[in-house]
C-alpha atoms as a PDB file:
ATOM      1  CA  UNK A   1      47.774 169.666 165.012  1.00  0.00           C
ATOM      2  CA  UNK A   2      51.676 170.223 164.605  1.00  0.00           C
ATOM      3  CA  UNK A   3      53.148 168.196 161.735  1.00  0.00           C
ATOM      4  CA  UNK A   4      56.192 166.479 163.740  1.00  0.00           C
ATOM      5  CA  UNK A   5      54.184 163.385 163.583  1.00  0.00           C
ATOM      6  CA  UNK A   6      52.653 163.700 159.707  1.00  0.00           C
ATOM      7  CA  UNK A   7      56.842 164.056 158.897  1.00  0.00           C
ATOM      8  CA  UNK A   8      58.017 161.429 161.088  1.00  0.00           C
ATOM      9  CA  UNK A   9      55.194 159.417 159.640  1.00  0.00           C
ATOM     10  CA  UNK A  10      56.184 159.880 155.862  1.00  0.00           C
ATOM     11  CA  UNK A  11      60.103 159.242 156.641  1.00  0.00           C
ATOM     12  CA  UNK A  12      59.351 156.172 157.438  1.00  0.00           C
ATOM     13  CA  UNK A  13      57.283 155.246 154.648  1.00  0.00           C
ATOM     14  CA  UNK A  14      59.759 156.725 152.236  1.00  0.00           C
ATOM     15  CA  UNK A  15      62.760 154.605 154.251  1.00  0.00           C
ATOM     16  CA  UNK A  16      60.827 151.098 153.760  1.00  0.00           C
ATOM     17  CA  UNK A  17      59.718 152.085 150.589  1.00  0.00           C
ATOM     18  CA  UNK A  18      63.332 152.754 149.583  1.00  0.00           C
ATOM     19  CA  UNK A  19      64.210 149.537 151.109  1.00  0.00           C
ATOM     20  CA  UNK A  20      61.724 147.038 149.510  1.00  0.00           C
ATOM     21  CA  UNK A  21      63.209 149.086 145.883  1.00  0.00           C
ATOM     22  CA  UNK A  22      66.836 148.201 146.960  1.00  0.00           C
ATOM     23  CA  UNK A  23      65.898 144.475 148.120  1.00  0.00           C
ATOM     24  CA  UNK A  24      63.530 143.578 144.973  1.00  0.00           C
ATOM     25  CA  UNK A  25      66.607 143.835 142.617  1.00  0.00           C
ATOM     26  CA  UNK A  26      67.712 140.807 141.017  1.00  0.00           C
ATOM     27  CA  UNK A  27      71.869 140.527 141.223  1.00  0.00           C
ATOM     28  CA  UNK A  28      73.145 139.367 138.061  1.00  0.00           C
ATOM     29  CA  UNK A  29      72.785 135.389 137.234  1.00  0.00           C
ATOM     30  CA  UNK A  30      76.891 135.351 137.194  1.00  0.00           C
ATOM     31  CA  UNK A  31      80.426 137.529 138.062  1.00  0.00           C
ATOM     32  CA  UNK A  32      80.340 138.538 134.169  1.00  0.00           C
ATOM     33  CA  UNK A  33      79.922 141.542 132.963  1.00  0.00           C
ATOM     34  CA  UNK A  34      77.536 140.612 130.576  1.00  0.00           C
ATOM     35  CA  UNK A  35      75.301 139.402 132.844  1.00  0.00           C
ATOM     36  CA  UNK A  36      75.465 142.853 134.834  1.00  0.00           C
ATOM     37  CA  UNK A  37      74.627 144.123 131.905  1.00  0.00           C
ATOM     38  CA  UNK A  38      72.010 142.456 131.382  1.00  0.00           C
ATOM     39  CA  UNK A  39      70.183 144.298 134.754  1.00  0.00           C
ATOM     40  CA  UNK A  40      71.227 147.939 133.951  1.00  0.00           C
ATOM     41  CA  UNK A  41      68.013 148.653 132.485  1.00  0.00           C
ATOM     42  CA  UNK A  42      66.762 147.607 135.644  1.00  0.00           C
ATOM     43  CA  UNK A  43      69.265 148.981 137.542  1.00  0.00           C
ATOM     44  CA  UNK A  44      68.551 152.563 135.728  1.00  0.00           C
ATOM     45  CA  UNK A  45      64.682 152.169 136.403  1.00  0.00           C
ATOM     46  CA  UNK A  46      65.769 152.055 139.965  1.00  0.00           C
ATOM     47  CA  UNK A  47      68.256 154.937 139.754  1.00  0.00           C
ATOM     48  CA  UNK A  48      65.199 156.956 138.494  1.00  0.00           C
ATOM     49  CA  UNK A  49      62.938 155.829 141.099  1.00  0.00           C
ATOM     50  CA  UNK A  50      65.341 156.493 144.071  1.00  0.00           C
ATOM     51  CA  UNK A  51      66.023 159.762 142.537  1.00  0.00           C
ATOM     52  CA  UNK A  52      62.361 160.381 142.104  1.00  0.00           C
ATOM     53  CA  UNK A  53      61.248 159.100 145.868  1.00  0.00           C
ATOM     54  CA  UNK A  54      64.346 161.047 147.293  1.00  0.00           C
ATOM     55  CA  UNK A  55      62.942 164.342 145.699  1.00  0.00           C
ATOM     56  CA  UNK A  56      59.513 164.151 146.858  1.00  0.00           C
ATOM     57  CA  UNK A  57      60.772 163.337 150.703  1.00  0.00           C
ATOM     58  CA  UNK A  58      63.110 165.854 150.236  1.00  0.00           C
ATOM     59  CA  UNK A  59      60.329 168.511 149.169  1.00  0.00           C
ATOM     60  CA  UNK A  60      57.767 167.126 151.939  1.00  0.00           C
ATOM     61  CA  UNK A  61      60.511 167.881 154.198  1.00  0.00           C
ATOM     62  CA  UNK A  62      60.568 171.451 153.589  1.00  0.00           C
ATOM     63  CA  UNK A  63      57.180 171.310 152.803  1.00  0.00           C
ATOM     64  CA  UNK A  64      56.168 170.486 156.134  1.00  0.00           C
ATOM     65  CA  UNK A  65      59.163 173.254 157.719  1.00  0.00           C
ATOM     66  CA  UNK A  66      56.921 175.907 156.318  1.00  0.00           C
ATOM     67  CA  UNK A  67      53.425 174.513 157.828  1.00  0.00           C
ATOM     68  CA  UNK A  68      52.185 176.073 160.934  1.00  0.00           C
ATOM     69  CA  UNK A  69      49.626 173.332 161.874  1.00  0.00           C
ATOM     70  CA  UNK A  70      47.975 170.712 159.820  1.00  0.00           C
ATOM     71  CA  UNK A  71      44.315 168.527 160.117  1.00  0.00           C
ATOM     72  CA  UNK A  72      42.339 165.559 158.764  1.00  0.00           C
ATOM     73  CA  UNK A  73      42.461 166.910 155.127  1.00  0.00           C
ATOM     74  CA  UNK A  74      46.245 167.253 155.291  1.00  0.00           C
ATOM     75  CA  UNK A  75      46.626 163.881 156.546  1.00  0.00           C
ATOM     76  CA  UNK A  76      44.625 162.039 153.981  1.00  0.00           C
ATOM     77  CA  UNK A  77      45.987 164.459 151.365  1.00  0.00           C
ATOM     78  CA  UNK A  78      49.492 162.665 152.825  1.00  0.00           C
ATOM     79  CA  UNK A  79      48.003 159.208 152.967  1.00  0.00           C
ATOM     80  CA  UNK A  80      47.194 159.298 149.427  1.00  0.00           C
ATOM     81  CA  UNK A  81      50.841 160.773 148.124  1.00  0.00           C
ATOM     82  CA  UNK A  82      52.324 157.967 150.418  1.00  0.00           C
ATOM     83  CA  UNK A  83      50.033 154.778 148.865  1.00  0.00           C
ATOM     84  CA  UNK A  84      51.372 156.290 145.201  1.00  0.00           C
ATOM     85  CA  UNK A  85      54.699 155.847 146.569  1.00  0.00           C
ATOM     86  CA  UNK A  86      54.559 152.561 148.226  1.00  0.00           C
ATOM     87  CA  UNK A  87      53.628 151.267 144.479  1.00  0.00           C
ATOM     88  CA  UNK A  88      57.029 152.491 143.211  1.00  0.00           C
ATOM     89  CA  UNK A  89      58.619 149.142 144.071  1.00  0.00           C
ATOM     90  CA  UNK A  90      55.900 147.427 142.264  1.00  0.00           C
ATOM     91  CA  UNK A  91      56.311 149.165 139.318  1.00  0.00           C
ATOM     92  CA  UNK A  92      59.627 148.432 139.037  1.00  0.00           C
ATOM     93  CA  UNK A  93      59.459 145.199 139.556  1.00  0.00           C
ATOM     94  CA  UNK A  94      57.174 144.792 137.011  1.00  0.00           C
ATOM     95  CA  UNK A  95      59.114 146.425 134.349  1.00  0.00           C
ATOM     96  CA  UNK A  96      61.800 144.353 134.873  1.00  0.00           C
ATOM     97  CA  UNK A  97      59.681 141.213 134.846  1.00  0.00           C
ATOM     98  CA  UNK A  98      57.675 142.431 131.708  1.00  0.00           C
ATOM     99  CA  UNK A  99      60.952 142.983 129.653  1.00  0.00           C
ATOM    100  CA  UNK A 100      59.869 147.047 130.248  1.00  0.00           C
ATOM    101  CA  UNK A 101      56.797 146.106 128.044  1.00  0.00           C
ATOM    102  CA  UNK A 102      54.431 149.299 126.967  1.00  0.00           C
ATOM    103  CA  UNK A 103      51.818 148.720 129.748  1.00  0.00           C
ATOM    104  CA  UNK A 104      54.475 148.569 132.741  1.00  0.00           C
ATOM    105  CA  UNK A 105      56.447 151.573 130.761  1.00  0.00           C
ATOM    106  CA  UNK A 106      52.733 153.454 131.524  1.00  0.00           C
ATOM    107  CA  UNK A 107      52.078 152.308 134.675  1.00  0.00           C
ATOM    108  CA  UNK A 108      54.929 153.243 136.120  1.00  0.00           C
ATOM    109  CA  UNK A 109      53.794 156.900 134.383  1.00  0.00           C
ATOM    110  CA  UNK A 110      50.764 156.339 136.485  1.00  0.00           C
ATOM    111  CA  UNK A 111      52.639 155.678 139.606  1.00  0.00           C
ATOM    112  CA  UNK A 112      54.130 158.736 139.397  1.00  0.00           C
ATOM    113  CA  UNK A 113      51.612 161.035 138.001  1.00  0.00           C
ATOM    114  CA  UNK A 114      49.349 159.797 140.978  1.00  0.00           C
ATOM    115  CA  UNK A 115      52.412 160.522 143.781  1.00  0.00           C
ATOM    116  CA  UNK A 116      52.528 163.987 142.049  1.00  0.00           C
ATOM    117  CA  UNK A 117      48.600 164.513 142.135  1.00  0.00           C
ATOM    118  CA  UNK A 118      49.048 163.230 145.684  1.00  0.00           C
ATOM    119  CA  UNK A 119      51.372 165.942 146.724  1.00  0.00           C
ATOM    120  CA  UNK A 120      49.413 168.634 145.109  1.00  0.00           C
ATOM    121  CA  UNK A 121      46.658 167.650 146.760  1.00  0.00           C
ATOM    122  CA  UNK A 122      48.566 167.507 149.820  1.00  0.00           C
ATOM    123  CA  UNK A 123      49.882 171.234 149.621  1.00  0.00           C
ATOM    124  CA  UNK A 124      46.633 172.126 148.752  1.00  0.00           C
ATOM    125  CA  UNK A 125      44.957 170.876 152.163  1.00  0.00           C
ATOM    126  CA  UNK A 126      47.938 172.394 153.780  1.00  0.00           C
ATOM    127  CA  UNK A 127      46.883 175.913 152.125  1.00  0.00           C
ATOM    128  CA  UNK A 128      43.385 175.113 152.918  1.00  0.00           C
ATOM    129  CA  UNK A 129      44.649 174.861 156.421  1.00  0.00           C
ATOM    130  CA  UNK A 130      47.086 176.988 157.625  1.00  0.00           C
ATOM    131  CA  UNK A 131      45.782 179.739 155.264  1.00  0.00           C
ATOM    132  CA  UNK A 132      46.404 182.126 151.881  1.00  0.00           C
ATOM    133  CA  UNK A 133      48.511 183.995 153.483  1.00  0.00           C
ATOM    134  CA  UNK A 134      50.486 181.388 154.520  1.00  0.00           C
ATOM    135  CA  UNK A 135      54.195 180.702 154.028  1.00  0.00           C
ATOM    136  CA  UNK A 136      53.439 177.364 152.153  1.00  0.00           C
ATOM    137  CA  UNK A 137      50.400 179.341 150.063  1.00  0.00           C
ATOM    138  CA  UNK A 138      53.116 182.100 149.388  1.00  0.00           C
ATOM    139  CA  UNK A 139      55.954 179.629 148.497  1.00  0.00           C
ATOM    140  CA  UNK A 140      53.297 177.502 146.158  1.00  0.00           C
ATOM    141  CA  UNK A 141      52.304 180.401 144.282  1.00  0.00           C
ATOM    142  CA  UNK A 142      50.481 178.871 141.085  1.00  0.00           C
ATOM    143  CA  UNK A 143      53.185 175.811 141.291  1.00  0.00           C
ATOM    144  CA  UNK A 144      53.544 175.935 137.770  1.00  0.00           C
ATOM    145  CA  UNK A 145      56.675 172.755 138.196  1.00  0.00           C
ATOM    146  CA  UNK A 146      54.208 170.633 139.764  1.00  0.00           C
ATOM    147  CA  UNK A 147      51.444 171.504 136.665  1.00  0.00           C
ATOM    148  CA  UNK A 148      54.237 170.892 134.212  1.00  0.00           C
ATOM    149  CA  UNK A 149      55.030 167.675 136.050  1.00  0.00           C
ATOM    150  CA  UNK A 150      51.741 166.148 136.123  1.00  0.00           C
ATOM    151  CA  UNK A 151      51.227 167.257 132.292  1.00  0.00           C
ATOM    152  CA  UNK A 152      54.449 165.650 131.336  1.00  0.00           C
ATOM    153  CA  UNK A 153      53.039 162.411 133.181  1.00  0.00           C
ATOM    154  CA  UNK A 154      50.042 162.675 131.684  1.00  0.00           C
ATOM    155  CA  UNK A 155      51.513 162.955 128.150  1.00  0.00           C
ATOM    156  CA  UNK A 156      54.230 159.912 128.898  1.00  0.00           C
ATOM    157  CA  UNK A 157      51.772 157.556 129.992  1.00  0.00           C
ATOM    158  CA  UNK A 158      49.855 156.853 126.245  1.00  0.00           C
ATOM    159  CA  UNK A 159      52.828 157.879 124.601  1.00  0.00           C
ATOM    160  CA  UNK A 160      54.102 154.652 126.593  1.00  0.00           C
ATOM    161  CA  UNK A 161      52.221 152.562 124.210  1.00  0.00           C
ATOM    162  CA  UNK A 162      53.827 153.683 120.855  1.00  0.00           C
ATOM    163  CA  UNK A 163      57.353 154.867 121.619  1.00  0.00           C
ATOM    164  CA  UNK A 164      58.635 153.617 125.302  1.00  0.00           C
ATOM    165  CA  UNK A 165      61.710 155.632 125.313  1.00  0.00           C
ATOM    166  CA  UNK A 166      60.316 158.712 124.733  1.00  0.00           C
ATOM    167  CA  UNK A 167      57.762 158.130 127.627  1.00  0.00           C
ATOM    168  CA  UNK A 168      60.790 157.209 129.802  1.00  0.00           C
ATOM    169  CA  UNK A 169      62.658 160.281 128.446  1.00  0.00           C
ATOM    170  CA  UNK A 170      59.488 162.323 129.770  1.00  0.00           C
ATOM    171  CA  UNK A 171      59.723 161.107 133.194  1.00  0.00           C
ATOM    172  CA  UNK A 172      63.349 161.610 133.024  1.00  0.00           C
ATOM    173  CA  UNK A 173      62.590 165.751 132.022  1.00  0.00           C
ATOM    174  CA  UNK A 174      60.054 165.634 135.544  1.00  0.00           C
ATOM    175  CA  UNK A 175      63.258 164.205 137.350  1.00  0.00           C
ATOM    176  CA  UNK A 176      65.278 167.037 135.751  1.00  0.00           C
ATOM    177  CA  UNK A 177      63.075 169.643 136.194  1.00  0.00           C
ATOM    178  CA  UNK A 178      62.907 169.618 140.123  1.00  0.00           C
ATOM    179  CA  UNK A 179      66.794 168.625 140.448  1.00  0.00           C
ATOM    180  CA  UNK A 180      66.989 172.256 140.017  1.00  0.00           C
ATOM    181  CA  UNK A 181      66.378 173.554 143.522  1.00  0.00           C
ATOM    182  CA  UNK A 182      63.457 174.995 144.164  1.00  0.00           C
ATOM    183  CA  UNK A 183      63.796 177.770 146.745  1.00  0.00           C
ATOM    184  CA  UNK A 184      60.424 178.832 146.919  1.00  0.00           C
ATOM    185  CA  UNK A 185      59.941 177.718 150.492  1.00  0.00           C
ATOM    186  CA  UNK A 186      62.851 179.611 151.658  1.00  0.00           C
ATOM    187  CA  UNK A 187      62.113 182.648 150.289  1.00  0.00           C
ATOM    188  CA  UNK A 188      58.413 182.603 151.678  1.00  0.00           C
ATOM    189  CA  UNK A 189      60.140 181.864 155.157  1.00  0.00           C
ATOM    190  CA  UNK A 190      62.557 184.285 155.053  1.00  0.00           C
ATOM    191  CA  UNK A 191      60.085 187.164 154.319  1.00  0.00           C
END
């Protein structure tokens, strides 16, 4: 199968799941600035999360620009990144609810460590698909971002439940660390 669908598919899961973000913040209870400050803690969760589900459409995009044909592995592989995605709203959400408490601090770790897991797993069936030689195999190489990424999940999430701004400054460092563009795919294309 081509992947004109799988893409067209994901953009507009990533569109209503930026949407439902957007549309579950709470305005501010008056016109003060107080009580806009009150939400920026909020209002930053959600800068992070746009910024986070922007870079991993952004990624699929050229993801899927290197990927000659794709099956039922690749698909499911997609399925999987999307339902970690489609949580992102809920997370947020419940961190603002939950005053940012420890467990919502984690979860949203979770969220995002599973998303990242789920696009691994997705360029992985991709690999498995179109081949080692591939552009996307050549372009993945050992993905050492996406290993430090899921590691730096994996080490915000408990850390969550002693020092919450530290685990927040972790997922901040993932956000950071693939704002740098990451050229791999053009370079395998262009060879």
């Amino acid at each position: 199968m081509k992947a004109g669908r799988l893409e067209a598919f994901t953009d507009g899961v990533v569109a209503i799941v930026i949407t439902i973000m957007v549309l579950e913040l709470k305005v501010p209870a008056d016109g003060s600035f107080a009580a806009l400050a009150e939400r920026i803690p909020v209002l930053l969760a959600y800068v992070l999360s746009f910024i986070n589900v922007g870079l991993y459409w952004n990624n699929h995009h050229h993801l899927l620009q290197a990927t000659a044909r794709i099956d039922g592995r690749v698909l499911w592989a997609n399925l999987f990144l999307l339902f970690w995605l489609s949580l992102v709203p809920f997370v947020i959400r419940w961190l603002d609810e939950s005053a940012f408490s420890p467990v919502a601090t984690a979860a949203y770790g979770v969220v995002l460590g599973m998303a990242a897991v789920g696009y691994n797993l997705t360029e992985r069936a991709i690999v498995a698909c179109d081949g080692r030689e591939s552009a996307v195999a050549r372009a993945i190489g050992s993905d050492l971002k996406g290993r430090i990424s899921m590691a730096l999940y994996a080490l915000a999430i408990p850390v969550a439940f002693v020092l919450q701004s530290l685990s927040v400054l972790l997922y901040v460092l993932v956000i950071l660390l693939w704002l740098v563009p990451d050229r791999r795919i053009e370079r395998a294309l262009e060879e």
